[in-house]
N, C-alpha and C. Protein backbone atom coordinates (compact mmCIF):
# COMPACT_ATOMS: atom_id res chain seq x y z
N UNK A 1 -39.00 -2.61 -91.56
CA UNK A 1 -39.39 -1.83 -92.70
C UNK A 1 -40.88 -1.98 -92.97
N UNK A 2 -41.82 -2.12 -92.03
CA UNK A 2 -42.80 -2.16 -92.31
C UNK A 2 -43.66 -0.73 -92.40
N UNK A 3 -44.45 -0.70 -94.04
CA UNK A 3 -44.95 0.23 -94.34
C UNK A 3 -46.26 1.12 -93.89
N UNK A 4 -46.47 2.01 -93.97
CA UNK A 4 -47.64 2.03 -93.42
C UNK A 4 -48.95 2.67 -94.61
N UNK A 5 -50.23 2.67 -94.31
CA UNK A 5 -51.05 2.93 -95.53
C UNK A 5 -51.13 4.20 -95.47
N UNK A 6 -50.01 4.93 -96.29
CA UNK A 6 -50.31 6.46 -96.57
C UNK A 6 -49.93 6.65 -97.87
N UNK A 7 -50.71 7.67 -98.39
CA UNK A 7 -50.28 7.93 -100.03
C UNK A 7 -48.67 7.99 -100.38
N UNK A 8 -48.07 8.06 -99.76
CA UNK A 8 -46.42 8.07 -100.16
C UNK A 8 -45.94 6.73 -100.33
N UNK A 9 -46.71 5.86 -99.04
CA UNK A 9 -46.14 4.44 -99.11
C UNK A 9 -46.88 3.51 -100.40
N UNK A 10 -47.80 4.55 -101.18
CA UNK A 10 -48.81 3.62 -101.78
C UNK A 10 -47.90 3.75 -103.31
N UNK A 11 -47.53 5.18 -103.48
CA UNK A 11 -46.47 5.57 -104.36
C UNK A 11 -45.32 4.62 -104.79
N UNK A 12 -44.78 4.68 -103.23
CA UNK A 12 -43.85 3.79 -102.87
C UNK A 12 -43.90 2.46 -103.62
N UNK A 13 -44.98 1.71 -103.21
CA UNK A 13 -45.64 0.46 -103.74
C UNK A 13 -45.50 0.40 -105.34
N UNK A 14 -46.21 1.69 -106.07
CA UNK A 14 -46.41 1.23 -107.27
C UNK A 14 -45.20 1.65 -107.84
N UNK A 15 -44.11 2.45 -107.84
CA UNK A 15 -42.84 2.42 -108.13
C UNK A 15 -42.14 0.69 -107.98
N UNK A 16 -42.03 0.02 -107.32
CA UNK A 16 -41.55 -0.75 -106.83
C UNK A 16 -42.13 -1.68 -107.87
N UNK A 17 -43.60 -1.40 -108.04
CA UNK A 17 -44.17 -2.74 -108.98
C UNK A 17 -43.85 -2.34 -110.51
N UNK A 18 -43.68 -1.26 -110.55
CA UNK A 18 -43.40 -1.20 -112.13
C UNK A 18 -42.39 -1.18 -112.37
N UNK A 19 -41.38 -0.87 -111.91
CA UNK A 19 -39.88 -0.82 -112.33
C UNK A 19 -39.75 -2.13 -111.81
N UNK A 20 -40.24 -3.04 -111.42
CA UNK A 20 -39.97 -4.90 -111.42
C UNK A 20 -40.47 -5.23 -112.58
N UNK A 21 -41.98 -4.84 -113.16
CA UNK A 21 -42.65 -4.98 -114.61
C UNK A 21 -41.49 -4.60 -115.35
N UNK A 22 -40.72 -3.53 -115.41
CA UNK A 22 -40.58 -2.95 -116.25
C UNK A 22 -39.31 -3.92 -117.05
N UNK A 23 -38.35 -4.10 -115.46
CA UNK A 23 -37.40 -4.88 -115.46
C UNK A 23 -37.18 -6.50 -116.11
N UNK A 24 -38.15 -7.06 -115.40
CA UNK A 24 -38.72 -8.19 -116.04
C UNK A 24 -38.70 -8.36 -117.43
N UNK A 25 -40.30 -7.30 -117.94
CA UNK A 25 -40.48 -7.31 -119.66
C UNK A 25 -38.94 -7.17 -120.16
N UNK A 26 -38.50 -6.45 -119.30
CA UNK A 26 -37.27 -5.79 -121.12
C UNK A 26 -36.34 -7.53 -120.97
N UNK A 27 -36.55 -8.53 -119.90
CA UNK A 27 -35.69 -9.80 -120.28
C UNK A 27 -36.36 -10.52 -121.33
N UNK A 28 -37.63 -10.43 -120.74
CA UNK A 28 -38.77 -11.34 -121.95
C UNK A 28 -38.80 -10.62 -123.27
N UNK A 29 -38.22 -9.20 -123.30
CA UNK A 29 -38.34 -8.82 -124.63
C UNK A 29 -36.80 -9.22 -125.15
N UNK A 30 -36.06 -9.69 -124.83
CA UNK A 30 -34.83 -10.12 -124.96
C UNK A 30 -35.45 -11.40 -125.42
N UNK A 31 -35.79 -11.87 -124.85
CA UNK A 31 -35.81 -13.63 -125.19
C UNK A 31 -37.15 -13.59 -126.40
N UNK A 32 -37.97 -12.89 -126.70
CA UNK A 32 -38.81 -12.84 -127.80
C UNK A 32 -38.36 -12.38 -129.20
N UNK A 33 -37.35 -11.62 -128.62
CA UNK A 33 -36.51 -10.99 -130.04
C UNK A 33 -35.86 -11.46 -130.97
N UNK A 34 -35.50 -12.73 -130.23
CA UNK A 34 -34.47 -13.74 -130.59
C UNK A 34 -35.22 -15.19 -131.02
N UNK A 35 -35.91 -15.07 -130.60
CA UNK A 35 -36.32 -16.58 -130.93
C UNK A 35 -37.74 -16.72 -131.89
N UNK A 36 -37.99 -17.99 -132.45
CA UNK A 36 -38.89 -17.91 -133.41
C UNK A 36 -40.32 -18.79 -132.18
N UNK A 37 -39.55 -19.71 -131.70
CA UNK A 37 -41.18 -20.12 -131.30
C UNK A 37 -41.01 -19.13 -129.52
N UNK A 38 -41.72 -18.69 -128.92
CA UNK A 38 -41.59 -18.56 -127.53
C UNK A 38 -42.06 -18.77 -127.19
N UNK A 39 -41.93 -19.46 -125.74
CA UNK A 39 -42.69 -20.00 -124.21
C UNK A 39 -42.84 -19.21 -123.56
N UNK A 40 -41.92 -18.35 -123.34
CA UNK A 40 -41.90 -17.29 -122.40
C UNK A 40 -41.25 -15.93 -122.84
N UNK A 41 -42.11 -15.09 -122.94
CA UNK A 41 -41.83 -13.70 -123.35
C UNK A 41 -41.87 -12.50 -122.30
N UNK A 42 -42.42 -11.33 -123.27
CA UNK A 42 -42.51 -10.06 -122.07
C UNK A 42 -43.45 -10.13 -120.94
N UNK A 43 -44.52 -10.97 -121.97
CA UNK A 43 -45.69 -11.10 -120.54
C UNK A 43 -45.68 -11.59 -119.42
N UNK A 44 -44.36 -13.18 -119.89
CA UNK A 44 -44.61 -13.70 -118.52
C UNK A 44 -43.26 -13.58 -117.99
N UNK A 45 -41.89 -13.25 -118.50
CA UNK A 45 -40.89 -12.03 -117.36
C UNK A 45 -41.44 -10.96 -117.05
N UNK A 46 -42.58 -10.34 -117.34
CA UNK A 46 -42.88 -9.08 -116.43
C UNK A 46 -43.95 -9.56 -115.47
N UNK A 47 -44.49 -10.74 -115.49
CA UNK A 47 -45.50 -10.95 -114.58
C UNK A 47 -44.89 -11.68 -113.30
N UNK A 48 -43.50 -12.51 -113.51
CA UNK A 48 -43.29 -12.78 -112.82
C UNK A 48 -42.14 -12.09 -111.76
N UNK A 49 -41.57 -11.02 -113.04
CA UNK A 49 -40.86 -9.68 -111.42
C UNK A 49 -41.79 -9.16 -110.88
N UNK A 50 -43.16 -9.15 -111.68
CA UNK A 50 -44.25 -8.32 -111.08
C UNK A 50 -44.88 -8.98 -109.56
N UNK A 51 -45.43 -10.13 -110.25
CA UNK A 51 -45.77 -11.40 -108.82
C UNK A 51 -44.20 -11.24 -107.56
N UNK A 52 -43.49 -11.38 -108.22
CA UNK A 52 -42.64 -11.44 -106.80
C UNK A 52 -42.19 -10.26 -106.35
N UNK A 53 -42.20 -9.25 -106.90
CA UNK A 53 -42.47 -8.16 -106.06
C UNK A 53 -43.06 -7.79 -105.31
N UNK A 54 -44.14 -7.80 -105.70
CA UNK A 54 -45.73 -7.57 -104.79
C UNK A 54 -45.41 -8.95 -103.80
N UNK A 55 -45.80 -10.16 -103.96
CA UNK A 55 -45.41 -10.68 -102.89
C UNK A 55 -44.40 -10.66 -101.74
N UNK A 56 -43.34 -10.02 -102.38
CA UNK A 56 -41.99 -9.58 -101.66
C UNK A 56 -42.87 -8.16 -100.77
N UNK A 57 -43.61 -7.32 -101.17
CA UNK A 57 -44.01 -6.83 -100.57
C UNK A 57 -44.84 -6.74 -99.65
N UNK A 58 -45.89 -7.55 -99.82
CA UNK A 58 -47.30 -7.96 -99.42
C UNK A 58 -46.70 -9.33 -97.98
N UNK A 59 -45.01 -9.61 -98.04
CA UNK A 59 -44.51 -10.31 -96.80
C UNK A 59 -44.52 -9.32 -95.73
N UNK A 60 -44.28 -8.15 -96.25
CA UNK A 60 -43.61 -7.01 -94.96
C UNK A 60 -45.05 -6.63 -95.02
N UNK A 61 -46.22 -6.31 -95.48
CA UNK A 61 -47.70 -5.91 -94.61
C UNK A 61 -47.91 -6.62 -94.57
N UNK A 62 -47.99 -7.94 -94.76
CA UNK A 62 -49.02 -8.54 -94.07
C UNK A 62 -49.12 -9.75 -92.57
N UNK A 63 -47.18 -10.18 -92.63
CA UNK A 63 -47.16 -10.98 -91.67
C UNK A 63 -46.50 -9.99 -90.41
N UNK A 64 -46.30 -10.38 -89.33
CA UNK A 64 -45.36 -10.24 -88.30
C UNK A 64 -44.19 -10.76 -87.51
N UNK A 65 -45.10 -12.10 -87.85
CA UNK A 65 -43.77 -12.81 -87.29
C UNK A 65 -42.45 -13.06 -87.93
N UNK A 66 -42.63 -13.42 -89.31
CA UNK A 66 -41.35 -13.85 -90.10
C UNK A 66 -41.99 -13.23 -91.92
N UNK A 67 -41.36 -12.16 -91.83
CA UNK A 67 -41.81 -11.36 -93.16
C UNK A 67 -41.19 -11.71 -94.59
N UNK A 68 -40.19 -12.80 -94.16
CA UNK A 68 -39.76 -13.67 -95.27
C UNK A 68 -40.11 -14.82 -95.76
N UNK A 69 -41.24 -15.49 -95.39
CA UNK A 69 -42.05 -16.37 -95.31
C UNK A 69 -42.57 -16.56 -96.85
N UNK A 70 -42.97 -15.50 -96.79
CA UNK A 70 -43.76 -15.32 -97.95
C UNK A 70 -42.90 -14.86 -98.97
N UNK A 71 -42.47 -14.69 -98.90
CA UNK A 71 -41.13 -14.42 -99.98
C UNK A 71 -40.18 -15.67 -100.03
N UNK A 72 -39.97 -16.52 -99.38
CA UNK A 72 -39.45 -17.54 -99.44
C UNK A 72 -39.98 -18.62 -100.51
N UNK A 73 -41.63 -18.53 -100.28
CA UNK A 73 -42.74 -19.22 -101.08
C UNK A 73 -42.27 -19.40 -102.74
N UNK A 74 -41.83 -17.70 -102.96
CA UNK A 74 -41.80 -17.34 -104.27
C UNK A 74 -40.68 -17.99 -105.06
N UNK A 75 -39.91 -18.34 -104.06
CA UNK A 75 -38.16 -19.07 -105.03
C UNK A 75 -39.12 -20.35 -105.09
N UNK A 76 -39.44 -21.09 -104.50
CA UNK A 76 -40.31 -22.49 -104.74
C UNK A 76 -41.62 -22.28 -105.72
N UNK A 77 -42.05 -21.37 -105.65
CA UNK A 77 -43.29 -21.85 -106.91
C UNK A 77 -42.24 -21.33 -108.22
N UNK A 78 -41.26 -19.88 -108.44
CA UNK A 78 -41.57 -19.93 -109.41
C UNK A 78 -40.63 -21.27 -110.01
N UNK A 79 -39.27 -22.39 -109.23
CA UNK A 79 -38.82 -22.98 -109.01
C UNK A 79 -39.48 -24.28 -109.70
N UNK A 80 -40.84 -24.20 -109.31
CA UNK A 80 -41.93 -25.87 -109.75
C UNK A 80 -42.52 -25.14 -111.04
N UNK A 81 -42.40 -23.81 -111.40
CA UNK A 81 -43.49 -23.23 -112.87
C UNK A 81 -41.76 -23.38 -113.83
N UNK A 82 -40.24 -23.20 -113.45
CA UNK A 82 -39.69 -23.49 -114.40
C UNK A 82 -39.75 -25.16 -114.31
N UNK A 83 -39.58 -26.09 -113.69
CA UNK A 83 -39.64 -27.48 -113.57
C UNK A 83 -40.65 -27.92 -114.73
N UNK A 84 -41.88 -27.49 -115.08
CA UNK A 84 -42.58 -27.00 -116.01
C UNK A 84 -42.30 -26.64 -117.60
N UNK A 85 -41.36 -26.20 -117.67
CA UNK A 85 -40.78 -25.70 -119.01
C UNK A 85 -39.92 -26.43 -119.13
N UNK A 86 -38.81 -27.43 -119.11
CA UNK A 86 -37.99 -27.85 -118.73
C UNK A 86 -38.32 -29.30 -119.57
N UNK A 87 -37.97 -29.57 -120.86
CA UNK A 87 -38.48 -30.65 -121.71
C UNK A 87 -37.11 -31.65 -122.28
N UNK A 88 -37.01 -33.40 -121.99
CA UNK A 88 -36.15 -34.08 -122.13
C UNK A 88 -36.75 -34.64 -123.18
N UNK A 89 -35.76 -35.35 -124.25
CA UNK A 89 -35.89 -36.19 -125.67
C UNK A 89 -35.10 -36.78 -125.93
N UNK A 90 -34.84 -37.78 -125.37
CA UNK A 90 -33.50 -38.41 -125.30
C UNK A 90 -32.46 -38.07 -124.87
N UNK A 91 -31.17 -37.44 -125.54
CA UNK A 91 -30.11 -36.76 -125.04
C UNK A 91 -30.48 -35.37 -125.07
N UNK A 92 -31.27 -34.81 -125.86
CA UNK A 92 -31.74 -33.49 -125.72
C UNK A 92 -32.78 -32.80 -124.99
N UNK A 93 -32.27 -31.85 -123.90
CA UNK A 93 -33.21 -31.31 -123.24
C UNK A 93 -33.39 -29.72 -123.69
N UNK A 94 -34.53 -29.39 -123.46
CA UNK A 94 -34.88 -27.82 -123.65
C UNK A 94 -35.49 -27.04 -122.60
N UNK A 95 -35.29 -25.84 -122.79
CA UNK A 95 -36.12 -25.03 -121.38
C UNK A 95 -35.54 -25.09 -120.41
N UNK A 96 -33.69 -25.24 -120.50
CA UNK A 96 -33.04 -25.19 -119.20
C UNK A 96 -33.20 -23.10 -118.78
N UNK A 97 -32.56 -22.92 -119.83
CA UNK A 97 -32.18 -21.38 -120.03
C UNK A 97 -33.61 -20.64 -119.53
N UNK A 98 -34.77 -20.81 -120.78
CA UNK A 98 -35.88 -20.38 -119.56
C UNK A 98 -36.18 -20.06 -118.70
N UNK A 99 -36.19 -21.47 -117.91
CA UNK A 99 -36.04 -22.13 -116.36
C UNK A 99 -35.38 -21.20 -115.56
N UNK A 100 -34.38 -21.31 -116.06
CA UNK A 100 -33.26 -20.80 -115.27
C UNK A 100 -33.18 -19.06 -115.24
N UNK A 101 -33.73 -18.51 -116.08
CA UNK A 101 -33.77 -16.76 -116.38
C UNK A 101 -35.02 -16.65 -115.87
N UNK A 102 -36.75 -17.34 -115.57
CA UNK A 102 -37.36 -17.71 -115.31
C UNK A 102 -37.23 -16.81 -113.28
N UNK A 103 -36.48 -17.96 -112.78
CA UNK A 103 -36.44 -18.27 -111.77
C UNK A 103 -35.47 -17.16 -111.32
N UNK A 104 -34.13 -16.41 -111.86
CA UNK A 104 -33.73 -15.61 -111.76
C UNK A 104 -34.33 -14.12 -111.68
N UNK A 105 -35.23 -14.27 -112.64
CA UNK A 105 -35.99 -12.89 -112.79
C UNK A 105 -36.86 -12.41 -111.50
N UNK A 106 -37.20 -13.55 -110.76
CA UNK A 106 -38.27 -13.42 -110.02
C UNK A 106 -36.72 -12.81 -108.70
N UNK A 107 -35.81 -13.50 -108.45
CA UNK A 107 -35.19 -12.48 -107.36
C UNK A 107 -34.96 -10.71 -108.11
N UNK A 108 -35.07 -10.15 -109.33
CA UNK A 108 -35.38 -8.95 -109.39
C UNK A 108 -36.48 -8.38 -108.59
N UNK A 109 -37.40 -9.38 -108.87
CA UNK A 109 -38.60 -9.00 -108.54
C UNK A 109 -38.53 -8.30 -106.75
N UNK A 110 -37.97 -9.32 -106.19
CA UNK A 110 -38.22 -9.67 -104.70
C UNK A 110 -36.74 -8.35 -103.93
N UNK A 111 -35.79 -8.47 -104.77
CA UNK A 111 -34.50 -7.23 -104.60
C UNK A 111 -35.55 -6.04 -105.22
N UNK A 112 -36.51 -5.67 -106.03
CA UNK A 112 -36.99 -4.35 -105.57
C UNK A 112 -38.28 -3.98 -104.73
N UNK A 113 -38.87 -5.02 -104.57
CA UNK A 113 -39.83 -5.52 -103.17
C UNK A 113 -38.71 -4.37 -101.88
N UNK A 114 -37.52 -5.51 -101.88
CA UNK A 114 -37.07 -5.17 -101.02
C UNK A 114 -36.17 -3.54 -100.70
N UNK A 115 -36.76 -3.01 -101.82
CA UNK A 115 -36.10 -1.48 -102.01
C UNK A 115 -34.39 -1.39 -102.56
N UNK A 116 -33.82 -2.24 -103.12
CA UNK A 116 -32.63 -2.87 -103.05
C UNK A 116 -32.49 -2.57 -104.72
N UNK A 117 -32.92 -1.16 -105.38
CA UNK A 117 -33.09 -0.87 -106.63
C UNK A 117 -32.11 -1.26 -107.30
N UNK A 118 -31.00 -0.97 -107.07
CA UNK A 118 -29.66 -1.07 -107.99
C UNK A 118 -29.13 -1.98 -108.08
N UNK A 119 -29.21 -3.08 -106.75
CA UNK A 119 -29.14 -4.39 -107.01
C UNK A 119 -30.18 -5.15 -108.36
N UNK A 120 -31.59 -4.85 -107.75
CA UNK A 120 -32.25 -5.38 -108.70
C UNK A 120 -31.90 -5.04 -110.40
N UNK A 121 -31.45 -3.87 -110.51
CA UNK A 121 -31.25 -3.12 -112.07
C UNK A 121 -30.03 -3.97 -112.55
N UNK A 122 -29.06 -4.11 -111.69
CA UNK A 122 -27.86 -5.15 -111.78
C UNK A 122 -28.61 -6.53 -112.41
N UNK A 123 -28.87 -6.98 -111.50
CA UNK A 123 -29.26 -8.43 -112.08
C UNK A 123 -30.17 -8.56 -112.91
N UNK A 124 -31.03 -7.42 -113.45
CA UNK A 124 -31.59 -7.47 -114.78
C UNK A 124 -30.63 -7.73 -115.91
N UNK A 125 -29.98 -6.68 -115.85
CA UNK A 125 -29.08 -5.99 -116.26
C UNK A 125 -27.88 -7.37 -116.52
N UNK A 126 -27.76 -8.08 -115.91
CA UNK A 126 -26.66 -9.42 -115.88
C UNK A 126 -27.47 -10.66 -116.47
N UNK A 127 -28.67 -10.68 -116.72
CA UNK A 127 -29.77 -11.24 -116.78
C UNK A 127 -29.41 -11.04 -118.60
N UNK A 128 -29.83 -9.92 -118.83
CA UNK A 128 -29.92 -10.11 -120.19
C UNK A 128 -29.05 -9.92 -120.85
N UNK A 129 -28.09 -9.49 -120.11
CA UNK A 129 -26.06 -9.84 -120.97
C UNK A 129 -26.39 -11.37 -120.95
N UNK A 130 -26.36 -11.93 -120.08
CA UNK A 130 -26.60 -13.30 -120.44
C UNK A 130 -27.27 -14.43 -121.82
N UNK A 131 -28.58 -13.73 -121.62
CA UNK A 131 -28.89 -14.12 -123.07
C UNK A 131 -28.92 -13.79 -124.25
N UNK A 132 -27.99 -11.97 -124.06
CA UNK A 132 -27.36 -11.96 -125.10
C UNK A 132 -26.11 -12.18 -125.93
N UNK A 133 -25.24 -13.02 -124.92
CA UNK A 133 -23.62 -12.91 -125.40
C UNK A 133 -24.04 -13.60 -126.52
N UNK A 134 -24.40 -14.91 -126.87
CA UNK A 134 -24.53 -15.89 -127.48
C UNK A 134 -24.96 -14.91 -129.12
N UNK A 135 -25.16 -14.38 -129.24
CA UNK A 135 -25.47 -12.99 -130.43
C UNK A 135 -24.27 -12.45 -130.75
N UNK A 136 -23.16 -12.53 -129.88
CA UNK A 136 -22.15 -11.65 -130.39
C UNK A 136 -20.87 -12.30 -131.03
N UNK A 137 -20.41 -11.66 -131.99
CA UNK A 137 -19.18 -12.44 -132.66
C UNK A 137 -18.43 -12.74 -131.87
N UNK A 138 -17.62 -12.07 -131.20
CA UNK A 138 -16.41 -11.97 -130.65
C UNK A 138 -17.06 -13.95 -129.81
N UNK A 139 -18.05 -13.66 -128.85
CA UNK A 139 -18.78 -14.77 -128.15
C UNK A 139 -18.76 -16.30 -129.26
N UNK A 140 -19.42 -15.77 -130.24
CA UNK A 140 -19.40 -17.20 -131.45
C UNK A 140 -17.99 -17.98 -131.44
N UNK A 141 -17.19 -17.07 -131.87
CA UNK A 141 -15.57 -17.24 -131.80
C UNK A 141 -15.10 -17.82 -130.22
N UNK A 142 -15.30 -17.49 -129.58
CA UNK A 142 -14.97 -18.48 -128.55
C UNK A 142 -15.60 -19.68 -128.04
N UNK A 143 -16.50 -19.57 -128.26
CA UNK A 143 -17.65 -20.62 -127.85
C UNK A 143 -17.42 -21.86 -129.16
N UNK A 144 -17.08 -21.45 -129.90
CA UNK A 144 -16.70 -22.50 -130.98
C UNK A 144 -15.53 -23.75 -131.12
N UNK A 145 -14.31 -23.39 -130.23
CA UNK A 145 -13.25 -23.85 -129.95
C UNK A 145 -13.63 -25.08 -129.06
């Protein structure tokens, strides 16, 4: 699937990077909506479907030998930037969820790199059911038992 530099593929490109932005923000706007202090909002879920997109992309132009290389990179850094957020206090830790939506977001990123749209829209999409059940009654009520 390697692209080549013509205005369609460049199209191509920036479709790919914004609907990862786009995807991204609306988790970080999930997690800003809700919370009073934030670490991580729209800016930095859309920067980081954004970063691993483009890198997901920038694997297939730029290497030859192994075009997953560089995309491989991306589960490990963004992996050491949630390790980062990720705060212990005795029995209480914080910044698992983050971390963890964090590091998730970035395979959106890299599933629409990889043209794999509906997958990626899925796991947005499962992404922020996630941090929203915890909002819903029916959810309170079970989670309470």
């Amino acid at each position: 699937m390697l692209m080549t530099a013509t205005l369609q593929a460049d199209f191509e490109i920036f479709f790919r990077v914004i609907l990862a932005c786009f995807l991204g923000g609306l988790i970080g706007w999930e997690r800003e909506r809700h919370r009073n202090i934030v670490s991580a909002g729209i800016r930095t879920y859309g920067a980081i479907a954004l970063g691993s997109c483009m890198f997901g992309i920038l694997s297939f132009l730029v290497t030859t030998d192994d075009p997953t290389r560089i995309a491989a990179q991306v589960v490990t850094g963004i992996g050491f930037l949630g390790a980062g957020i990720i705060f212990r206090q005795g029995d209480y830790v914080t910044g698992l969820t983050t971390a963890a939506t964090l590091w998730a977001t970035s395979s959106v990123g890299l599933a629409i790199a990889y043209g794999l749209y509906f997958v990626g829209i899925l796991i947005a999409v499962l992404i922020f059911l996630l941090l929203y059940l915890p909002r819903l009654a029916w959810w309170k009520k079970i989670s309470a038992k």
